[in-house]
Protein backbone atom coordinates (compact mmCIF):
# COMPACT_ATOMS: atom_id res chain seq x y z
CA UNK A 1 0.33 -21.23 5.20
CA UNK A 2 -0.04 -24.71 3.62
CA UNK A 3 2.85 -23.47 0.91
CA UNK A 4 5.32 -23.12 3.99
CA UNK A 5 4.54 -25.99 6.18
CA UNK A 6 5.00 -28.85 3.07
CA UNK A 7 6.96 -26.88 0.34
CA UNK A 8 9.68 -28.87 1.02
CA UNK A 9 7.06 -31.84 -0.41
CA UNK A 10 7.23 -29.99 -3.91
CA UNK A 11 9.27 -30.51 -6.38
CA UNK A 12 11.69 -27.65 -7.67
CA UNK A 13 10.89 -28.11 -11.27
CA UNK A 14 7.12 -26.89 -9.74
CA UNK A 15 8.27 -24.61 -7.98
CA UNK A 16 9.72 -22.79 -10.34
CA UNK A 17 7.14 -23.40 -13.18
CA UNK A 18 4.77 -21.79 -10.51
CA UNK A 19 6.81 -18.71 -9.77
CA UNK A 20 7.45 -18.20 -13.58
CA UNK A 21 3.72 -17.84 -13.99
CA UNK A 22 3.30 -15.39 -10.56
CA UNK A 23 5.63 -13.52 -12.69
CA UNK A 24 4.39 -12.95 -16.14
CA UNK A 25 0.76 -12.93 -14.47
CA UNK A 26 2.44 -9.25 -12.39
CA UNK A 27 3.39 -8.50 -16.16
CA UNK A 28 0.22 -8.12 -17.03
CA UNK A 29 -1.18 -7.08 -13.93
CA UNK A 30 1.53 -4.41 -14.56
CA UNK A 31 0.40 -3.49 -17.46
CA UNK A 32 -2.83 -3.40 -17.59
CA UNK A 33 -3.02 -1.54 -13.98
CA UNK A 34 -2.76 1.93 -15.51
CA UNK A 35 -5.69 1.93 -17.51
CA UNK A 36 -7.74 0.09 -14.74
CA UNK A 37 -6.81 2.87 -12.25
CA UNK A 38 -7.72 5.76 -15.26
CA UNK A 39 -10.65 4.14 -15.99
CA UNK A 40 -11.85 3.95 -12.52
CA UNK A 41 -10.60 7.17 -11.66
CA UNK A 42 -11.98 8.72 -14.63
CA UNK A 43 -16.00 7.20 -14.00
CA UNK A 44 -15.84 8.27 -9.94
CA UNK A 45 -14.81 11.32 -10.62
CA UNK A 46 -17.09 12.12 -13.23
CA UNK A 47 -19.79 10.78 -11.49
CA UNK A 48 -19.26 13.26 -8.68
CA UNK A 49 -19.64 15.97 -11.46
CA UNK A 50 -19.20 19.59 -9.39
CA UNK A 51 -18.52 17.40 -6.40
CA UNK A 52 -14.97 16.31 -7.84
CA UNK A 53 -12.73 19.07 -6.87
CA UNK A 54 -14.31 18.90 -3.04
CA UNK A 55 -13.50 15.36 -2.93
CA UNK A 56 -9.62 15.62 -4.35
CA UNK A 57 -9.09 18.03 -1.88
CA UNK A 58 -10.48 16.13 0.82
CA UNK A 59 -9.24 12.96 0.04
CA UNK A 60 -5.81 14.20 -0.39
CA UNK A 61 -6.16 15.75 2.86
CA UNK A 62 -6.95 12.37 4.38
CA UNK A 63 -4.09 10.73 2.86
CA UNK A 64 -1.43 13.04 4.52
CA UNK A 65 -3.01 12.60 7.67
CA UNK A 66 -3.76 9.13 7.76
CA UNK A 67 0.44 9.26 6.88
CA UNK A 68 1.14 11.74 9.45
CA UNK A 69 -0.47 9.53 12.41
CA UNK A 70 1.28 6.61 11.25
CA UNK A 71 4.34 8.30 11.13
CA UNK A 72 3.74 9.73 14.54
CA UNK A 73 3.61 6.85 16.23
CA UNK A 74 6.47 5.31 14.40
CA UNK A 75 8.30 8.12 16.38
CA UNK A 76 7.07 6.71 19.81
CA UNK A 77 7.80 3.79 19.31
CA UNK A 78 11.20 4.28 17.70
CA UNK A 79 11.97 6.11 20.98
CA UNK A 80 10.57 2.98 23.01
CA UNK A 81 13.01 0.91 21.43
CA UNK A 82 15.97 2.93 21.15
CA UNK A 83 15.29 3.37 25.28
CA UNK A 84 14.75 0.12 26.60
CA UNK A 85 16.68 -2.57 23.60
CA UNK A 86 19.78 -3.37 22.68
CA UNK A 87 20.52 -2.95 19.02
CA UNK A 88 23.12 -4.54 16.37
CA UNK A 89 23.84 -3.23 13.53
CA UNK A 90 24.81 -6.43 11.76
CA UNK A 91 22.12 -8.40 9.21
CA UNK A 92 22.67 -10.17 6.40
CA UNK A 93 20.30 -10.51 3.19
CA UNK A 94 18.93 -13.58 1.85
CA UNK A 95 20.11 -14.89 -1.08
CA UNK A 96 17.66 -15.78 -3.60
CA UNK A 97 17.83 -19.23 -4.73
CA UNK A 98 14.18 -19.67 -7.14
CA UNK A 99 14.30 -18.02 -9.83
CA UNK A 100 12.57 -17.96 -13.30
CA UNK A 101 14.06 -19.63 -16.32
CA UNK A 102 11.77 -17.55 -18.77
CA UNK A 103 9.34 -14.52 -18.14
CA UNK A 104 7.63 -12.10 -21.22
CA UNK A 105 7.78 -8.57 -20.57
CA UNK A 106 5.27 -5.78 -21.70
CA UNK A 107 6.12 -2.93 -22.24
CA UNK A 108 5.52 0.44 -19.70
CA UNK A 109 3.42 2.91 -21.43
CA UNK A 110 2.64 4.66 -18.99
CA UNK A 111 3.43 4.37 -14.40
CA UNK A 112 0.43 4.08 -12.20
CA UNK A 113 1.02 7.55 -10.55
CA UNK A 114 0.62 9.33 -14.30
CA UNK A 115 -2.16 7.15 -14.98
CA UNK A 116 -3.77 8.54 -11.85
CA UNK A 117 -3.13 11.83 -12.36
CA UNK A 118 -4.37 11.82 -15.85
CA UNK A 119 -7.64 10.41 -14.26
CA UNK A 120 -8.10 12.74 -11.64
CA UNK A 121 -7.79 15.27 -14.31
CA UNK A 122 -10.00 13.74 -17.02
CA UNK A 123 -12.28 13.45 -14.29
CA UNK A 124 -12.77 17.08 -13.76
CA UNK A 125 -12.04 18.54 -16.77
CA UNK A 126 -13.88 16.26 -19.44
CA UNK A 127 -17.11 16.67 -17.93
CA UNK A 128 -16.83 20.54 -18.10
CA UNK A 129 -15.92 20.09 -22.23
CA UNK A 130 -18.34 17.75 -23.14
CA UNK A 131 -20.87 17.03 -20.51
CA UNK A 132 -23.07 14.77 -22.56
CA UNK A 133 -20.58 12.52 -24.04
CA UNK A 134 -18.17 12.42 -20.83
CA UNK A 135 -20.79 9.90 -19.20
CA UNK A 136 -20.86 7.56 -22.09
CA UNK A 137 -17.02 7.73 -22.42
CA UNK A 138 -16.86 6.97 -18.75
CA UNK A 139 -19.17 4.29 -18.15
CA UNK A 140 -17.44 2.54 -21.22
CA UNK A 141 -13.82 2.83 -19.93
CA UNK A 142 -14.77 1.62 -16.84
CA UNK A 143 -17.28 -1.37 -18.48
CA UNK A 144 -13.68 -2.80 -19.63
CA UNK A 145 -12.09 -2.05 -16.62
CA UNK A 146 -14.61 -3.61 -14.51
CA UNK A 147 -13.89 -7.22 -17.07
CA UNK A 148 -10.46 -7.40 -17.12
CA UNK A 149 -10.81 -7.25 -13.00
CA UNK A 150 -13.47 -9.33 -12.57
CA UNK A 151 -12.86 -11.78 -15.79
CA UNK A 152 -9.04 -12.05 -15.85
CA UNK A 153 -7.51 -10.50 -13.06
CA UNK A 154 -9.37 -11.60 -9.88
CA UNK A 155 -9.46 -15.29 -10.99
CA UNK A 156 -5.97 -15.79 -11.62
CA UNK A 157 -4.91 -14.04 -8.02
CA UNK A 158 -4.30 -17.76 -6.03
CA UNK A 159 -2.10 -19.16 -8.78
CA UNK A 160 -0.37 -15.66 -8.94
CA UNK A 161 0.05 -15.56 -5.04
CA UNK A 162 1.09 -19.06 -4.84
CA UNK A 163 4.34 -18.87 -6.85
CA UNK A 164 5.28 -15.68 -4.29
CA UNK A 165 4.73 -18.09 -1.53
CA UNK A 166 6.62 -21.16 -2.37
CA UNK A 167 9.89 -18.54 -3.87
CA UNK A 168 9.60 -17.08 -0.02
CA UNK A 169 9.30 -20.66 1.62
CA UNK A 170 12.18 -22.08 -0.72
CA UNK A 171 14.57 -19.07 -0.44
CA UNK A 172 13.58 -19.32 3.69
CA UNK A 173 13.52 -15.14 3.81
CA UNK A 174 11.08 -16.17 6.65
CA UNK A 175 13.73 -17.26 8.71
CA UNK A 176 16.32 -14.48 7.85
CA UNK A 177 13.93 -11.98 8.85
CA UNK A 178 14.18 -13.18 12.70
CA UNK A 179 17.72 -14.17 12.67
CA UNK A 180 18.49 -10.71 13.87
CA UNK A 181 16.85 -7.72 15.24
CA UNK A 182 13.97 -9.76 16.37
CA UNK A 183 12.62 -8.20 18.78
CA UNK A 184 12.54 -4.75 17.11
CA UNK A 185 10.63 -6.74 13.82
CA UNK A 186 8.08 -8.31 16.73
CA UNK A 187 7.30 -4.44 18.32
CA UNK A 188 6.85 -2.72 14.60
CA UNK A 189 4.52 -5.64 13.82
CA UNK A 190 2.42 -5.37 16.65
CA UNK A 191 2.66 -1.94 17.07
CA UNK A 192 1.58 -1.36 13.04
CA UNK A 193 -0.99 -4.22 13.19
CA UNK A 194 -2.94 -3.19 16.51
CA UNK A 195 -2.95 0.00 15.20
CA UNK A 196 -4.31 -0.66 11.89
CA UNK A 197 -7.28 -3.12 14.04
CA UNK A 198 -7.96 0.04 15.83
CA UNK A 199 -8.59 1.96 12.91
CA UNK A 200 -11.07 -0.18 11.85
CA UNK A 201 -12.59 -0.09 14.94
CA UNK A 202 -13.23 3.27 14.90
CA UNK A 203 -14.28 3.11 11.49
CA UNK A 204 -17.22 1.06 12.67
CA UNK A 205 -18.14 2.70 15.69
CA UNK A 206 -16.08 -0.32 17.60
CA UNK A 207 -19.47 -2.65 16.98
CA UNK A 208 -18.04 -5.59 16.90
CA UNK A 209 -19.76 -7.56 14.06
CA UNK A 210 -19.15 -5.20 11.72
CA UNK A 211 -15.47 -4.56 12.89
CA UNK A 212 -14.61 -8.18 12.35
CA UNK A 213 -16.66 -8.37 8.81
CA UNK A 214 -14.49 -5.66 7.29
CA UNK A 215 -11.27 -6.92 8.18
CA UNK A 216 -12.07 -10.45 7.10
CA UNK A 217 -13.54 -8.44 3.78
CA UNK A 218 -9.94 -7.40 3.37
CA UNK A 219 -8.32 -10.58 4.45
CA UNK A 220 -7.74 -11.36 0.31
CA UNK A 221 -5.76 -8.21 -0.57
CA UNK A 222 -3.62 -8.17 2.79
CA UNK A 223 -2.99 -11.46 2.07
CA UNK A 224 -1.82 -10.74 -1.96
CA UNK A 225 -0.08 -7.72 -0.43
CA UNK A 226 2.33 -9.74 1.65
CA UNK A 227 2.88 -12.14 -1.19
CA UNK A 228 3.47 -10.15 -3.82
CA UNK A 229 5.29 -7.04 -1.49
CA UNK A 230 2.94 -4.63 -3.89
CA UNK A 231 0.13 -2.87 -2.97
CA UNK A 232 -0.48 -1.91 -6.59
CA UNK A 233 -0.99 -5.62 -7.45
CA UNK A 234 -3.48 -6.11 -4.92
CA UNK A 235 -5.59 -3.39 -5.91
CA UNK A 236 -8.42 -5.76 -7.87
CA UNK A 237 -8.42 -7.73 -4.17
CA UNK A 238 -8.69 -4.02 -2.22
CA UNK A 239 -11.27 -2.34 -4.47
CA UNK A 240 -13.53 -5.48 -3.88
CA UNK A 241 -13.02 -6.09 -0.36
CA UNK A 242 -13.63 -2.14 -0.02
CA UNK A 243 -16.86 -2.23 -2.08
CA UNK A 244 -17.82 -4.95 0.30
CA UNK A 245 -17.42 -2.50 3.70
CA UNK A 246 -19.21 0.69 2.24
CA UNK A 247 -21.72 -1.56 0.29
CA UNK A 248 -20.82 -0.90 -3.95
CA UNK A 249 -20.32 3.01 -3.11
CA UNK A 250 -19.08 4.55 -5.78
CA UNK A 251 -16.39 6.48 -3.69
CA UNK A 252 -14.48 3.53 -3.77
CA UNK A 253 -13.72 3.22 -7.10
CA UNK A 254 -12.13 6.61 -6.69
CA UNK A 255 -10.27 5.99 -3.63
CA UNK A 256 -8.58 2.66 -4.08
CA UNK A 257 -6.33 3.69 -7.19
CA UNK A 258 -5.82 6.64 -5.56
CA UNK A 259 -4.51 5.31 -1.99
CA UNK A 260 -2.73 2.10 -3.17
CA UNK A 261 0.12 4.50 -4.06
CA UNK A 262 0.01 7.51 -1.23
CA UNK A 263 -1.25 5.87 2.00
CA UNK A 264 0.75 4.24 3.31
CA UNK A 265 0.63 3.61 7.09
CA UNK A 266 2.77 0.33 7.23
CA UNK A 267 5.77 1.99 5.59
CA UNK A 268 5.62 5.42 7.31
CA UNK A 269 5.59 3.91 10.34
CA UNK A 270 8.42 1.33 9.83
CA UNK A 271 10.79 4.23 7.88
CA UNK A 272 10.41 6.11 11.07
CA UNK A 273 11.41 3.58 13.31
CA UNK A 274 13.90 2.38 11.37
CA UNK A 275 15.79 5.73 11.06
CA UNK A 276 15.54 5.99 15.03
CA UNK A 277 17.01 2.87 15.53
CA UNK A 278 19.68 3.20 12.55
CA UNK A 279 21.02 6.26 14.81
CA UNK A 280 21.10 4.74 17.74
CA UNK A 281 22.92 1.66 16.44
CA UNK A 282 25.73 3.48 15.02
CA UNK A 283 26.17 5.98 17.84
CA UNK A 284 25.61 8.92 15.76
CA UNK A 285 24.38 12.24 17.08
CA UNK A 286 21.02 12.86 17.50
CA UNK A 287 18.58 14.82 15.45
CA UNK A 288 17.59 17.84 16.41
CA UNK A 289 13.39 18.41 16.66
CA UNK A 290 13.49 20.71 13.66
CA UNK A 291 15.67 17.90 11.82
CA UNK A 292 12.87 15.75 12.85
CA UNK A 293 10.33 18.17 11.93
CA UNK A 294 11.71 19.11 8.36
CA UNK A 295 12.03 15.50 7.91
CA UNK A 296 8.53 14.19 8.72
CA UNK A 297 7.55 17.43 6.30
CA UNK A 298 9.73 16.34 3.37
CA UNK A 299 8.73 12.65 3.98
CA UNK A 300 5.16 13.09 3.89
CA UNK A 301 5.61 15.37 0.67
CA UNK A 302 7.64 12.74 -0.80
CA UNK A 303 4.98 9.85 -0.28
CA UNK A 304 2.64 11.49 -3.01
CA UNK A 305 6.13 10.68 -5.18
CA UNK A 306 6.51 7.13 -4.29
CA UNK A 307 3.96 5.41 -6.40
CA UNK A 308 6.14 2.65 -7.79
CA UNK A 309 6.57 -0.83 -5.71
CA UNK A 310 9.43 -1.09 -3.17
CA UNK A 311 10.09 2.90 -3.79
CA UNK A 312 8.86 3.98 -0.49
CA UNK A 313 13.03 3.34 0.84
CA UNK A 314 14.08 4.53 -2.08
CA UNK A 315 13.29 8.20 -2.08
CA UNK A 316 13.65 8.58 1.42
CA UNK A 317 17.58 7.39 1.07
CA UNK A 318 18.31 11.01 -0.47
CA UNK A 319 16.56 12.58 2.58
CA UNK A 320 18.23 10.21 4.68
CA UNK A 321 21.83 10.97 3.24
CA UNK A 322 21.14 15.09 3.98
CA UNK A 323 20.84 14.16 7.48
CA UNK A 324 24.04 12.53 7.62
CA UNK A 325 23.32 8.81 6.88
CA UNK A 326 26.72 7.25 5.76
CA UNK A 327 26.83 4.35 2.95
CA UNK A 328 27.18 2.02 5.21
CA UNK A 329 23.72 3.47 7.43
CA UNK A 330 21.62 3.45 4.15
CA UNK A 331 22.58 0.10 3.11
CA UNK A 332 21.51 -1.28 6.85
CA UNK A 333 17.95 0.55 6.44
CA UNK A 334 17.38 -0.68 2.92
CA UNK A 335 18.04 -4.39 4.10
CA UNK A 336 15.83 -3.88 6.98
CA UNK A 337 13.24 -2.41 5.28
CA UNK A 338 13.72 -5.01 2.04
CA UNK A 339 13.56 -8.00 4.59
CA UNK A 340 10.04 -6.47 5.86
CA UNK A 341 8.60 -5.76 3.32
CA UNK A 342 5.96 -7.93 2.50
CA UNK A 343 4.37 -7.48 6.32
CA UNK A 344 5.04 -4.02 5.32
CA UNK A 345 2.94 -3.70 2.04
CA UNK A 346 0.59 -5.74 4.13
CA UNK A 347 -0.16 -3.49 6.98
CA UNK A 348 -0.56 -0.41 3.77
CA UNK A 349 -3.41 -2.12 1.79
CA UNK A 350 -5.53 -3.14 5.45
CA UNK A 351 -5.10 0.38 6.50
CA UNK A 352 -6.27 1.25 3.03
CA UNK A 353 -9.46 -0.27 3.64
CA UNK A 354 -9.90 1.63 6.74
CA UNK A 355 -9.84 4.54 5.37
CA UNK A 356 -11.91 3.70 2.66
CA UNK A 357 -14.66 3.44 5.45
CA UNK A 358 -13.86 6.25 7.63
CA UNK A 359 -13.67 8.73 4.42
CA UNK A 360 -16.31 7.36 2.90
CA UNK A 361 -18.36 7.82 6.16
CA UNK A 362 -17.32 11.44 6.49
CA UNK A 363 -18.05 12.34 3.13
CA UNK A 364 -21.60 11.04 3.35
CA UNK A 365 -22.11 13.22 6.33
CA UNK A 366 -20.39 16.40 4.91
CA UNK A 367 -22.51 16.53 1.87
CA UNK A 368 -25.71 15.03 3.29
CA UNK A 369 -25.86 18.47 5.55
CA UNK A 370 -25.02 19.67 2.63
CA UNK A 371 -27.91 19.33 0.80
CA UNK A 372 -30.03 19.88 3.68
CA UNK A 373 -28.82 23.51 3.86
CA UNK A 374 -29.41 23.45 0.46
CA UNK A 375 -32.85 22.92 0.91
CA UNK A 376 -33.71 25.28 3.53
């Protein structure tokens, strides 16, 4: 906040000296990220041992609905809108002024989304092959993994978020984001944001102490999440404040690397919406309910694909274009959605750490009567 009221008072030379280093510091964050998110994956789930498979299944099963609410109520309030606003179809992208006179690049071994599926099936399978040395394998992966976050990565995350925030203050996206449609931008982002302080609500049983200690506990990576418009990069600032609101448990070593890439409440919400009010601002026909219905299917499918940063829009626009999107419809919804993105990527890493608690809640209780069957 301090960035945007007196960055004007900093120089440009800093400036950009400041956003060079946010830069090459997401180079490495970028490429160190897979191994973190194997190396975490690969402890949890070997640490679950015959457990593992149960909890894929189930968390995957969370993930799709936790995306399917979102996504429903993205429809309600798309309809809201389209019913009661007017809408123009007119907005015009901010030109980037900042940007970096030199940046390193490392090179991309390997994305996040094979690094995770490599982990989840390490996880599994290694322990099966070689029981005994699977452990010590695991708890040594993770030893480095655990260093690199805590050591490197962690420490460096306010100089990292502070060149974000001065490029946004100096290129004033703030203000181009309410030039137009602002009304529609202030409904999504109370709509997405009451919802996602709901969901932590029921996560903790609505008591009130502990419903406002979790959220503040993920205050750090919402806040990284706006700045850097990546929920991948926040990751170190999720898995802590996570560990924080189930107390260490291990499941959340498992979940966060997982979840950072799939759940995704903020976007499925603000795709939907967007898409409702697209149509209605060009006068196009309207979808049928199995259009909408084979959409949300495909969509939801799709979000298990969209691991990268920003690629949420991206392989939706293929979808979008089979249901008669023209060039100029696609280009509207990728501004819109470009524009919002950082309150977007936001609202995906808080509800992240709901659902760390509500899963993690569920899972205690499901196995817990578990073993007490076991022992009758």
């Amino acid at each position: 906040m301090l960035s945007f009221l007196f960055g004007d008072l900093i120089p440009v030379d800093a400036k950009i000296f400041l956003y060079s280093v946010s830069l090459n510091i997401k180079e490495v964050l970028s490429f160190t990220m897979p191994f973190i998110i194997f190396s975490l994956l690969f402890n949890s789930i070997n640490n679950l041992k015959n457990a593992a498979i149960t909890f894929i299944i189930l968390l995957l099963v969370a993930v799709f609905l936790s995306n399917l609410f979102s996504s429903l109520i993205g429809y309600l309030t798309g309809y809201i809108i389209t019913q009661n606003l007017h809408i123009n179809s007119e907005i015009v992208l901010p030109q980037s002024a900042l940007s970096s006179p030199w940046r390193f690049r490392l090179p991309a071994l390997i994305s996040n989304f094979h690094a995770l599926l490599l982990g989840l099936i390490a996880g599994v399978t290694v322990h099966r092959i070689i029981p005994q040395k699977s452990d010590i394998i695991a708890k040594k992966l993770a030893s480095i993994a655990f260093f690199l976050l805590r050591r490197i990565l962690i420490p460096v995350m306010p100089v990292f978020i502070l060149g974000f925030v001065l490029k946004l203050q100096h290129d004033k996206a703030l203000s181009a984001v309410f030039e137009d449609y602002i009304a529609i931008f202030t409904i999504m982002i109370i709509v997405i944001h009451t919802y996602v302080i709901l969901l932590y609500g029921v996560a903790n049983s609505f008591k009130a102490k502990d419903w406002l200690t979790s959220m503040r506990n993920m205050l750090p990576a919402m806040v990284t999440a706006i700045a850097t418009s990546s929920s991948s990069a926040a990751i170190p600032v999720t898995l802590e404040g996570s560990k924080k609101n189930v107390k260490g448990h291990n499941i959340a070593d498992a979940m966060v690397p997982v979840i950072a890439s799939t759940n995704s409440i903020g976007s499925c919400f603000s795709i939907i919406v967007l898409v409702l009010v697209i149509i209605e601002s060009f006068g196009t026909q309207s979808l049928t309910i199995w259009e909408h219905v084979g959409f949300l299917s495909y969509f939801l499918l799709l979000k298990f694909a969209a691991a990268a940063p920003g690629s949420d829009i991206i392989v939706v626009l293929g979808l979008l274009e089979g249901l008669g999107f023209s060039p100029a419809m696609l280009s509207l919804i990728t501004a819109i959605y470009v524009i919002l993105n950082p309150i977007i990527t936001g609202a995906n890493v808080a509800g992240d750490g709901a659902l760390v608690i509500i899963f993690t809640k569920f899972h205690r209780r499901l196995f817990a009567r578990e073993k007490q069957r076991a022992l009758k």
